[in-house]
Protein backbone atom coordinates (compact mmCIF):
# COMPACT_ATOMS: atom_id res chain seq x y z
CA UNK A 1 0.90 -13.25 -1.91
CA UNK A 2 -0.73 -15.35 -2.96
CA UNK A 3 0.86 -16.01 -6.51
CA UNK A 4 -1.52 -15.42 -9.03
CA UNK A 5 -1.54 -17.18 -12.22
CA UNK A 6 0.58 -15.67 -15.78
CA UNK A 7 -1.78 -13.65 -18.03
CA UNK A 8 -0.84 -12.09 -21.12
CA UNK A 9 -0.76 -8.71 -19.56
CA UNK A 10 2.46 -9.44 -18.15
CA UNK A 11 4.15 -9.71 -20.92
CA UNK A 12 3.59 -6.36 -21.69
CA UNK A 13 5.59 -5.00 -18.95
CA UNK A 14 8.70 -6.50 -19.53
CA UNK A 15 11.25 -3.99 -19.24
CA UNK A 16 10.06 -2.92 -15.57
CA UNK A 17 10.57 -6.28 -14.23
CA UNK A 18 14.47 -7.12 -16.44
CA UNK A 19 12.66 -9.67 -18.61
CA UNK A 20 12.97 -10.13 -22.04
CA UNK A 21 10.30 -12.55 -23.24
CA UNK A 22 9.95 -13.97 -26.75
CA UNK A 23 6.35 -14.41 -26.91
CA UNK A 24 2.48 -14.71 -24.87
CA UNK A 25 1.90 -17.09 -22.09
CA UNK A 26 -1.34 -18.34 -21.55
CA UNK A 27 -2.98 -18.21 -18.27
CA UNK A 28 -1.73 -21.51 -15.89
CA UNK A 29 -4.86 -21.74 -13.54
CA UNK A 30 -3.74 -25.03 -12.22
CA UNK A 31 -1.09 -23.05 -10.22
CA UNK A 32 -3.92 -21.27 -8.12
CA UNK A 33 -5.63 -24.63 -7.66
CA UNK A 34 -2.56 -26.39 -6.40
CA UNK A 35 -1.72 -23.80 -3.93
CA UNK A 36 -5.49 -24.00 -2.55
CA UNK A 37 -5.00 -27.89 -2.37
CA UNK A 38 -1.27 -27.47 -0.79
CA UNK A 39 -2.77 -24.82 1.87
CA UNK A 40 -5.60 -27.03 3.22
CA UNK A 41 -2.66 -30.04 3.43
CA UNK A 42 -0.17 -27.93 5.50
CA UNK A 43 -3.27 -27.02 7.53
CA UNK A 44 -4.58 -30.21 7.96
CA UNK A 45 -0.92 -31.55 9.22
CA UNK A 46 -0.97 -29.17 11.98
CA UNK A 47 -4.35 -29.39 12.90
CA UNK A 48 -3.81 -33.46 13.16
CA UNK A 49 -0.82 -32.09 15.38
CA UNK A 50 -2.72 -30.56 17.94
CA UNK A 51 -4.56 -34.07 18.86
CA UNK A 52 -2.19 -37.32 17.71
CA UNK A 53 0.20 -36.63 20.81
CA UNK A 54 -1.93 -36.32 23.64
CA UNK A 55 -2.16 -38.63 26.26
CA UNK A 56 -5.86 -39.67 26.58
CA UNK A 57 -5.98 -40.72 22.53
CA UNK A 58 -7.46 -43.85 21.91
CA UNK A 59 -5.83 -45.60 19.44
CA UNK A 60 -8.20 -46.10 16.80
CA UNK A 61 -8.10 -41.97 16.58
CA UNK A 62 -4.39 -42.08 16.64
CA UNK A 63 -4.28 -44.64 13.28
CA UNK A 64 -6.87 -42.57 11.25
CA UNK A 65 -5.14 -39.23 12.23
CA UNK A 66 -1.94 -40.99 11.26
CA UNK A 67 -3.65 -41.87 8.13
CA UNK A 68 -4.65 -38.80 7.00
CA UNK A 69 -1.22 -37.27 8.43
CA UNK A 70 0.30 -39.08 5.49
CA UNK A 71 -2.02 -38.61 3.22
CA UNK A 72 -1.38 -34.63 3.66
CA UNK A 73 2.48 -34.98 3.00
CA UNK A 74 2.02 -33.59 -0.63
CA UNK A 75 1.73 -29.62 0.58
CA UNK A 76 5.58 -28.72 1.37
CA UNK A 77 6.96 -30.21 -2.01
CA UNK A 78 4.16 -28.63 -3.75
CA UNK A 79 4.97 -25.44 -3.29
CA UNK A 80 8.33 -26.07 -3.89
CA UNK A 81 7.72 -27.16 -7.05
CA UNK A 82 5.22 -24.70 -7.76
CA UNK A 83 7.86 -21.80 -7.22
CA UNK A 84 10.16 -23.70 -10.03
CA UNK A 85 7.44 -23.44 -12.34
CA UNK A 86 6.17 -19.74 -12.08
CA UNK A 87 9.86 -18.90 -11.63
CA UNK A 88 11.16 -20.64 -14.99
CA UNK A 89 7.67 -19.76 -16.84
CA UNK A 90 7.83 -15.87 -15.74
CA UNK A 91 11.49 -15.63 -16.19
CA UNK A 92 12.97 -17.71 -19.34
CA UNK A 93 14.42 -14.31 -20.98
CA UNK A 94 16.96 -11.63 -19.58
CA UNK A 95 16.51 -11.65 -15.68
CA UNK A 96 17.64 -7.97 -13.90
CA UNK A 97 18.90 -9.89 -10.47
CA UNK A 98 18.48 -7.08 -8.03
CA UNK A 99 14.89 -5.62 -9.57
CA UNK A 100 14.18 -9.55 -9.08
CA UNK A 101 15.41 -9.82 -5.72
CA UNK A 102 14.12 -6.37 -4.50
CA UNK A 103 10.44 -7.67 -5.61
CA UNK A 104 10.43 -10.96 -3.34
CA UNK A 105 11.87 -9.20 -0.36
CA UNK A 106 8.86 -6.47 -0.75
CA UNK A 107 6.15 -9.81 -1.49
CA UNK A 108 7.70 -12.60 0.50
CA UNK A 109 9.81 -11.47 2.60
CA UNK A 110 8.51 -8.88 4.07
CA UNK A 111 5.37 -10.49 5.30
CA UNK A 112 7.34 -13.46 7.19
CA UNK A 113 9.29 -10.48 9.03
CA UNK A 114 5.86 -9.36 9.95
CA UNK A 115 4.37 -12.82 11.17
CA UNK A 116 7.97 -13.16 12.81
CA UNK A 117 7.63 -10.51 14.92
CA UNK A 118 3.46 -11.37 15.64
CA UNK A 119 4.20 -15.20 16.48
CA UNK A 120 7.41 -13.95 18.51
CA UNK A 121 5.31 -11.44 20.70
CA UNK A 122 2.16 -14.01 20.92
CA UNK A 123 4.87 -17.22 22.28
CA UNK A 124 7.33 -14.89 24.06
CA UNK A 125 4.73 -12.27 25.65
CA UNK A 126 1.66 -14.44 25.86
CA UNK A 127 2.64 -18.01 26.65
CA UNK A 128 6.04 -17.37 28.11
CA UNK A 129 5.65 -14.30 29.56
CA UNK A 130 9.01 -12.88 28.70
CA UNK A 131 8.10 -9.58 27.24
CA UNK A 132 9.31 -7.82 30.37
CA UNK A 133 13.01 -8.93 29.75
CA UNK A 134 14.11 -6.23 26.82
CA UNK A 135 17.36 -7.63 27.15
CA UNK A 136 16.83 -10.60 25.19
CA UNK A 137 14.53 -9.58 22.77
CA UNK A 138 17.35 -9.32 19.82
CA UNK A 139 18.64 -12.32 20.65
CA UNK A 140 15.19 -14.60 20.43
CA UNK A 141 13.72 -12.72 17.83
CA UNK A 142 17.03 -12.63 15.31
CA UNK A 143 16.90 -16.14 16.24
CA UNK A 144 12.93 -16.28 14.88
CA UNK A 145 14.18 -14.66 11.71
CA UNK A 146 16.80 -17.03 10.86
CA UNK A 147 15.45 -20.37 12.25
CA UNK A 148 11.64 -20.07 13.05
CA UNK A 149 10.42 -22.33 16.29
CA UNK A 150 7.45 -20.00 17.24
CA UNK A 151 5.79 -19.69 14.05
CA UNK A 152 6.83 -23.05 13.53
CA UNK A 153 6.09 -23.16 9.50
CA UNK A 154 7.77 -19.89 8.89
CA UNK A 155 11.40 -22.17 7.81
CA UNK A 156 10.01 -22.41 4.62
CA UNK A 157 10.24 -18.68 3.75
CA UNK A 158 14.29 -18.67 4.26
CA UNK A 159 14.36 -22.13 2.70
CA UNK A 160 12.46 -21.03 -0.96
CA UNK A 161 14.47 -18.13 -0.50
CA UNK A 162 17.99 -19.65 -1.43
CA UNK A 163 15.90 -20.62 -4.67
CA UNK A 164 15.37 -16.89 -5.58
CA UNK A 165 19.11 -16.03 -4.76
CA UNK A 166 20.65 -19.14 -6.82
CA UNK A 167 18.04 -18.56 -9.19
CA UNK A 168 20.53 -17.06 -12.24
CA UNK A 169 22.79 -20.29 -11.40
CA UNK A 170 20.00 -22.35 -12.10
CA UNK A 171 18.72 -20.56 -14.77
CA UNK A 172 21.94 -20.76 -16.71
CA UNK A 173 22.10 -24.71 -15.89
CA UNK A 174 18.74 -24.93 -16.96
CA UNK A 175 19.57 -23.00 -20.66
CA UNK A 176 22.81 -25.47 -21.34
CA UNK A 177 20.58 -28.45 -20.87
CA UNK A 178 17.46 -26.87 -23.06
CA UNK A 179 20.01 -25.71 -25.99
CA UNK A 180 21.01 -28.96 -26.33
CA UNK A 181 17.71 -30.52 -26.29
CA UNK A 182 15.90 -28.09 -28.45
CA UNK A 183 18.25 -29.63 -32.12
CA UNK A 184 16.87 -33.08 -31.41
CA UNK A 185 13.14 -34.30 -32.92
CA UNK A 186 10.32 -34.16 -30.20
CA UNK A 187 10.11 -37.66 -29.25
CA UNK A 188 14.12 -37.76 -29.04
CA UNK A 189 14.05 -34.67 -26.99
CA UNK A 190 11.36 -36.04 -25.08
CA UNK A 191 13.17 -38.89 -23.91
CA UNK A 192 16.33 -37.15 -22.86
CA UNK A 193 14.02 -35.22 -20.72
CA UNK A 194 12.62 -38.20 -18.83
CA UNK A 195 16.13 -39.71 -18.89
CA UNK A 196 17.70 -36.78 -16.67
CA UNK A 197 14.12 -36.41 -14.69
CA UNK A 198 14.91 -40.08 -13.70
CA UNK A 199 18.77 -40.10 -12.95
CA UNK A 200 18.03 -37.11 -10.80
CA UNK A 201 15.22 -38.14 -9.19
CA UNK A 202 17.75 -41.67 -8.13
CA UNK A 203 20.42 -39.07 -6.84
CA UNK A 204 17.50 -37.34 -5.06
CA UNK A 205 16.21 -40.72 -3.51
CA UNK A 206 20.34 -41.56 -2.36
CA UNK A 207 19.90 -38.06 -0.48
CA UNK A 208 16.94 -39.06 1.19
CA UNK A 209 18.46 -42.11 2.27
CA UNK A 210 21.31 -40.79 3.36
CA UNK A 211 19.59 -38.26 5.54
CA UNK A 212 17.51 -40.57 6.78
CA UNK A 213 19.80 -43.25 7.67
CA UNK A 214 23.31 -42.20 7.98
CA UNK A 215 23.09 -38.23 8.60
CA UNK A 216 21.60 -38.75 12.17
CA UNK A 217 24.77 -40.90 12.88
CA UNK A 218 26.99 -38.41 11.19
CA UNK A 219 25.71 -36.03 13.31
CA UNK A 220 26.01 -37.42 16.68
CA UNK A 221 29.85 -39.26 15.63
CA UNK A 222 31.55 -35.35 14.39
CA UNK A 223 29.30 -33.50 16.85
CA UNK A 224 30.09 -29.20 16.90
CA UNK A 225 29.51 -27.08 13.87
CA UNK A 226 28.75 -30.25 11.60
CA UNK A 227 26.44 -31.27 14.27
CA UNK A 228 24.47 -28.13 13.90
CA UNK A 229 24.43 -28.26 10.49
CA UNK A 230 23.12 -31.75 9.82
CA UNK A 231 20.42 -31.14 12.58
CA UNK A 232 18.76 -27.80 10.41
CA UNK A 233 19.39 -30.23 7.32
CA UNK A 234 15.85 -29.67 6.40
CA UNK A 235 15.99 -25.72 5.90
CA UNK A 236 18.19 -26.50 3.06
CA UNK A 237 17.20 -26.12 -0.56
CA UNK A 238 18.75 -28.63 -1.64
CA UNK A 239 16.90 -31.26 0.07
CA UNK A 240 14.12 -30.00 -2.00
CA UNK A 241 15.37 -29.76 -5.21
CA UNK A 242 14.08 -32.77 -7.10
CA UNK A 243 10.14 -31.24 -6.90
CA UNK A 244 12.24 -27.43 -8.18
CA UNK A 245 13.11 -29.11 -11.17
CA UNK A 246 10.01 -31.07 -11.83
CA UNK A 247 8.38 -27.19 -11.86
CA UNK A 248 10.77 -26.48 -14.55
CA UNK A 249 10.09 -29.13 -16.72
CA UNK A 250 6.38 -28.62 -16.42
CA UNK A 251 6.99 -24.90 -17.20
CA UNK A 252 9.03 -25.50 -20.04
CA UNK A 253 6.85 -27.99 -21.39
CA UNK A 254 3.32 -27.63 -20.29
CA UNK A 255 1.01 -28.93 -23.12
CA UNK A 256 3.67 -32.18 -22.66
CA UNK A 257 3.45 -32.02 -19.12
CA UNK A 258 -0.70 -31.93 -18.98
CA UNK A 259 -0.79 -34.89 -21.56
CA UNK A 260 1.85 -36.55 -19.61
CA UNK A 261 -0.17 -36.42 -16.37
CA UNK A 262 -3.40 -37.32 -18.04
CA UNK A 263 -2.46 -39.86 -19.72
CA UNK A 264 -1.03 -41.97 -16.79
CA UNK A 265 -3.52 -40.02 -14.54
CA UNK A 266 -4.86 -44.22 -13.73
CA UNK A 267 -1.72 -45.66 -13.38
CA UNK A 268 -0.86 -42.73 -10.91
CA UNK A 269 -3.70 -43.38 -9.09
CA UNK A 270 -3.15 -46.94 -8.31
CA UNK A 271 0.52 -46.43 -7.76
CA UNK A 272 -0.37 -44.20 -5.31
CA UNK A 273 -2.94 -46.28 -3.51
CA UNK A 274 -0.31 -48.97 -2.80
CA UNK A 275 2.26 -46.53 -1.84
CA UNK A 276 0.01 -44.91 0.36
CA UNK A 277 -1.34 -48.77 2.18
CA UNK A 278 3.15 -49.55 2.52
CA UNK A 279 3.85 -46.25 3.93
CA UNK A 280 0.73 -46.59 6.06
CA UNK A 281 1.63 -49.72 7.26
CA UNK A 282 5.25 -48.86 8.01
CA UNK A 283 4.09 -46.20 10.30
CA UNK A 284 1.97 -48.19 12.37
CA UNK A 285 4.30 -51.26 12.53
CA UNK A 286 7.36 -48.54 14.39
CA UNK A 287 4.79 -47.00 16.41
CA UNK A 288 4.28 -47.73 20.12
CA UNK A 289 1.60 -46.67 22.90
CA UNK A 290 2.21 -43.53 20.22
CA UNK A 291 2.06 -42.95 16.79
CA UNK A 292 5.58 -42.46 15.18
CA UNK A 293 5.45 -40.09 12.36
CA UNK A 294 8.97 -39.81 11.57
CA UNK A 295 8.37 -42.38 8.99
CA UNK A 296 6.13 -40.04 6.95
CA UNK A 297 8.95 -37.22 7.02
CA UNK A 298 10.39 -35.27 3.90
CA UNK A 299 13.36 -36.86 3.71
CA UNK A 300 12.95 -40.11 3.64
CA UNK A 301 12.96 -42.16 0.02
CA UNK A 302 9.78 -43.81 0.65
CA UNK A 303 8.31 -40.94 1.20
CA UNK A 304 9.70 -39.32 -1.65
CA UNK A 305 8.44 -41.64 -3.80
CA UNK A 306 5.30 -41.41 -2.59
CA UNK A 307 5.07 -37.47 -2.67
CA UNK A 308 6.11 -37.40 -6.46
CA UNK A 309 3.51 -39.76 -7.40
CA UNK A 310 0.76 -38.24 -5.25
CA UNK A 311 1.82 -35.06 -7.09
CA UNK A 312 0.95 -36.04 -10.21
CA UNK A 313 -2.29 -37.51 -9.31
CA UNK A 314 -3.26 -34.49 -7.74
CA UNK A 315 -2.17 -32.61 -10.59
CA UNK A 316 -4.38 -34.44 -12.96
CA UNK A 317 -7.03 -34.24 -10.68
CA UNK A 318 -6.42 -30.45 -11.05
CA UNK A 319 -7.03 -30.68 -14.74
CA UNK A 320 -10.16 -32.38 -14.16
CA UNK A 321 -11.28 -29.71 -11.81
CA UNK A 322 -10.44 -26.67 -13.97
CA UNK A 323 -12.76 -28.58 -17.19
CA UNK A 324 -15.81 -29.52 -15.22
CA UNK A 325 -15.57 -25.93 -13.61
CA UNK A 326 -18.61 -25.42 -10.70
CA UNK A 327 -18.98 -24.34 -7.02
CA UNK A 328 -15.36 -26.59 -6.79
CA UNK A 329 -13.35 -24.60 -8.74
CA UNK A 330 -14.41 -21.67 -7.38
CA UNK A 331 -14.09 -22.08 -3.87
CA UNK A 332 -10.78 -23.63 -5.05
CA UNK A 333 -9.60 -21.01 -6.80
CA UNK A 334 -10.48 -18.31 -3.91
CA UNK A 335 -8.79 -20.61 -1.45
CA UNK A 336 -5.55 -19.93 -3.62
CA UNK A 337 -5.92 -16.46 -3.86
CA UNK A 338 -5.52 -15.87 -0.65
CA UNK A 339 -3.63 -19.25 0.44
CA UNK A 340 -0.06 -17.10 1.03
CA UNK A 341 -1.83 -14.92 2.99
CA UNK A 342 -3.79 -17.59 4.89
CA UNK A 343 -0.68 -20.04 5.14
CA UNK A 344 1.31 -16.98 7.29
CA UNK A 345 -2.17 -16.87 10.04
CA UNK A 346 -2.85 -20.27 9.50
CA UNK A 347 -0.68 -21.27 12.95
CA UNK A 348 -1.98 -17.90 14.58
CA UNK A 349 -5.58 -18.70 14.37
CA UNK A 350 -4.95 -23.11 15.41
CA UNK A 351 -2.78 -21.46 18.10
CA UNK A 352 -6.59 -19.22 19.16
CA UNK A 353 -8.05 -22.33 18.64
CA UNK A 354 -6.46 -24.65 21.01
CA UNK A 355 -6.51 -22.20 23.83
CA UNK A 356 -10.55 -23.72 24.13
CA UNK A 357 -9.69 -27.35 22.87
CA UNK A 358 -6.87 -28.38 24.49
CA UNK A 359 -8.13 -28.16 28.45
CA UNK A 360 -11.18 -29.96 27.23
CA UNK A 361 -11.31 -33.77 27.93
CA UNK A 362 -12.00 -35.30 24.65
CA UNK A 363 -11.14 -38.64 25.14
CA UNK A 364 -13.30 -40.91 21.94
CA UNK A 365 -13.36 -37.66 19.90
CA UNK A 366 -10.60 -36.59 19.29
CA UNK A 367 -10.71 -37.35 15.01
CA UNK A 368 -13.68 -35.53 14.35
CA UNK A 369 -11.92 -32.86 16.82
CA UNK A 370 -9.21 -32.31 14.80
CA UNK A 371 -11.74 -32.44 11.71
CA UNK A 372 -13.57 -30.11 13.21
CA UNK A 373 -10.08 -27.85 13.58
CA UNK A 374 -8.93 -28.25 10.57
CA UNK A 375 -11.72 -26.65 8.99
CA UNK A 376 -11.99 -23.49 11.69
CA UNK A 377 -8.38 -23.06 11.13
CA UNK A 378 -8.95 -23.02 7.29
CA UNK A 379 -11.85 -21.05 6.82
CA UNK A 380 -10.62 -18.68 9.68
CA UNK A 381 -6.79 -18.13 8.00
CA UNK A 382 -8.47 -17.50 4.92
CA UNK A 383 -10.96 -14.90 6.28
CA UNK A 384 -8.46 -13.02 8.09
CA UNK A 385 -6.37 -13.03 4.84
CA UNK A 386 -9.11 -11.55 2.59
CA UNK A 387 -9.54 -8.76 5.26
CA UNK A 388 -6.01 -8.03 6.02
CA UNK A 389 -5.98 -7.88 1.54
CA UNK A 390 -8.41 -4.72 1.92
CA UNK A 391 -6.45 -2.37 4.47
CA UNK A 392 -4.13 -0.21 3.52
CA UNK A 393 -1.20 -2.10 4.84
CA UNK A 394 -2.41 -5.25 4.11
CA UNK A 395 0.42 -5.97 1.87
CA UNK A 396 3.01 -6.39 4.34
CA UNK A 397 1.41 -8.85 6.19
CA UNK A 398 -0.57 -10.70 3.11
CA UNK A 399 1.74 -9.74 0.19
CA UNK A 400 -0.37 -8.55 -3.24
CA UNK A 401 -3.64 -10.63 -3.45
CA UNK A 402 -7.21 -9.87 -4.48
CA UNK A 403 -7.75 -6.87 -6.14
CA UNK A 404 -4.48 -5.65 -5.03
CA UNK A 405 -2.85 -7.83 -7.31
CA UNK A 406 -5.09 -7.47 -10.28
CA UNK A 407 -4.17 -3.75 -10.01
CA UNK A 408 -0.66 -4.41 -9.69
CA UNK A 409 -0.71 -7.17 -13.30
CA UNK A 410 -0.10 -3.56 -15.15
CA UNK A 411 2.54 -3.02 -13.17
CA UNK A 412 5.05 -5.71 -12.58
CA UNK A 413 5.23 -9.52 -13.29
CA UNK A 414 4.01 -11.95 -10.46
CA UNK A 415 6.08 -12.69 -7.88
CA UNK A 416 6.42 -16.68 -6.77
CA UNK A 417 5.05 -16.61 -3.68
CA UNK A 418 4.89 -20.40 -2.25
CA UNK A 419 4.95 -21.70 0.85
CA UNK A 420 4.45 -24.81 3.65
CA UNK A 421 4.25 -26.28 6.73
């Protein structure tokens, strides 16, 4: 990975990929920018992770780390809705499924197999010591490829992946909706489109609440298969969806999307300032002698809410970033680049990490700790991801990025490579 951004060149190579286009994209640099932004959230989260839960906190550390916790909450959804965007701005023409498929299995796919296999040997061989027990290897590790506990961010790989499979179904859903749009005027249309933004995004919130507050019970009153299935509820794309279809919207209407999000960029800001103080205060009123972070999941309304407003902010801040330009963007913009990359080692290097922190006795310290963590973890992840770019095989544990990918825009369109926690 990581995704890089649509440049005019693909469009030139549409036959090779099975799309059709109709005419010249301009580049979308935000997308690079988000996924740097998204990265150094998910790696925040589980840097945070490493110190809210241990015994000698003091609780002022606990609250800020709680704090920032939520305020990181943005990076899964992003990258869901980043892949709806590249995937319905790449691919609005004649899709060839299997070329399609065969391309993210080679990009996206491939790599998590890799990490699979590194985070399986590093937990099973180095912590557990298991290794010497060939017997259960394909057991544990078919397990690892399905349901990932080890490299304990890897779900979202198999999760975006039902995306890419149902992605003609949506597609087609997607074109019934857009045909019948396109013969109204462009305020008319305009309003539709908020209209059926909205009524899904209240069927979205009734699936949050219902996993939040009636699918535990669910699970525990049928128990069995339905048991199982309620419990993995979050590896499920369609817990997700709401954020997918905001990425097509903004891909089928970007200049209307970028206005939209600048011109409420304000009113985004402060919505998102109380949101943030409730959800913030919600935590810390169901928290004990420990933090309780399961009300800052996923799939819970409030948070929802909260998510898809902190979206947009961030998404106008984006905007901002890209037209002053600077060191920022940069930096930004090379933390994207190699964010896929860095978001598969990111748990590999923390994991290096905490083998020094986590016999130390840091009792007062331990938010500037987990600071300090965050930004070794980041900084490390991303390193290793910009070397691993340069070898030979680099690809299969990195996907394209760098140079490899600008060699490869001749060649074949980008492939969506997003990711999480």
């Amino acid at each position: 990975m990581p995704q890089r951004t649509v440049t005019t060149l693909d469009m030139q190579v549409a036959p090779q990929t099975g799309l059709l286009p109709t005419k010249k994209k301009e580049r979308v640099e935000e997308v690079t920018l988000l996924r740097a932004f998204a990265f150094l959230a998910i790696t925040m989260q589980h840097s945070i992770a490493e110190y809210i839960y241990r015994s000698d906190i003091l609780q002022p550390d606990a609250i800020m780390l709680a704090m920032l916790f939520d305020f990181t909450r943005f990076g899964t959804p992003t990258f869901v809705f980043l892949s709806g965007l590249l995937l319905f701005y790449n691919y609005n023409g004649k899709l060839s499924y299997w070329p399609f498929i065969r391309k993210r299995l080679v990009d996206i796919y491939l790599p998590f197999v890799c990490w699979t296999v590194i985070y399986w040997i590093a937990v099973q061989g180095v912590a557990f010591g298991q290794l010497g027990n060939p017997g259960d290897w394909p057991r544990t590790l078919l397990h690892e490829l399905f349901l990932p506990t080890y490299g304990y961010h890897l779900w979202f790989i198999p999760m975006i992946f039902q995306y890419y499979l149902l992605f003609p179904l949506f597609a087609l859903a997607i074109q019934k909706v857009r045909q019948k749009l396109q013969s109204m005027p462009g305020g008319t249309s305009f309003r539709r489109v908020f209209m059926i933004v909205a009524i899904t995004g209240a069927l979205y919130g009734i699936l949050m609440w219902l996993s939040s507050y009636r699918m535990p019970d669910w699970a525990t009153d049928w128990g069995g298969f339905w048991a199982s299935i309620l419990a993995y509820r979050s590896y499920y794309f369609v817990f997700y969806f709401f954020y997918f279809l905001l990425g097509a919207v903004c891909a089928f209407g970007l200049q209307r999307w970028r206005r939209f999000v600048e011109d409420g960029f304000v009113w985004y800001g402060f919505a998102f300032i109380a949101l943030y103080i409730w959800q913030g205060y919600e935590i810390l009123k169901n928290s004990t002698e420990t933090i309780n972070l399961n009300y800052a999941g996923y799939l819970r309304p409030f948070t929802f809410v909260l998510i898809v407003t902190q979206l947009l902010l961030l998404y106008g801040v984006v905007r901002i970033l890209q037209k002053k330009g600077g060191a920022g963007r940069k930096l930004f913009r090379f933390i994207g680049t190699y964010s896929f990359g860095g978001f598969l080692a990111h748990a590999f290097v923390l994991m290096l990490i905490s083998f020094i922190t986590r016999p130390l006795a840091l009792t007062g310290y331990h938010l500037p700790a987990a600071v300090l963590t965050f930004a070794l973890t980041a900084a490390g992840s991303i390193g290793l991801a910009k070397l691993l770019s340069k070898l030979s095989f680099g690809r299969w544990l990195v996907g394209p990025a760098g140079k490899q990918a600008n060699r490869n825009r001749i060649k074949a369109c980008p492939a969506e490579q997003t990711f999480p926690q």
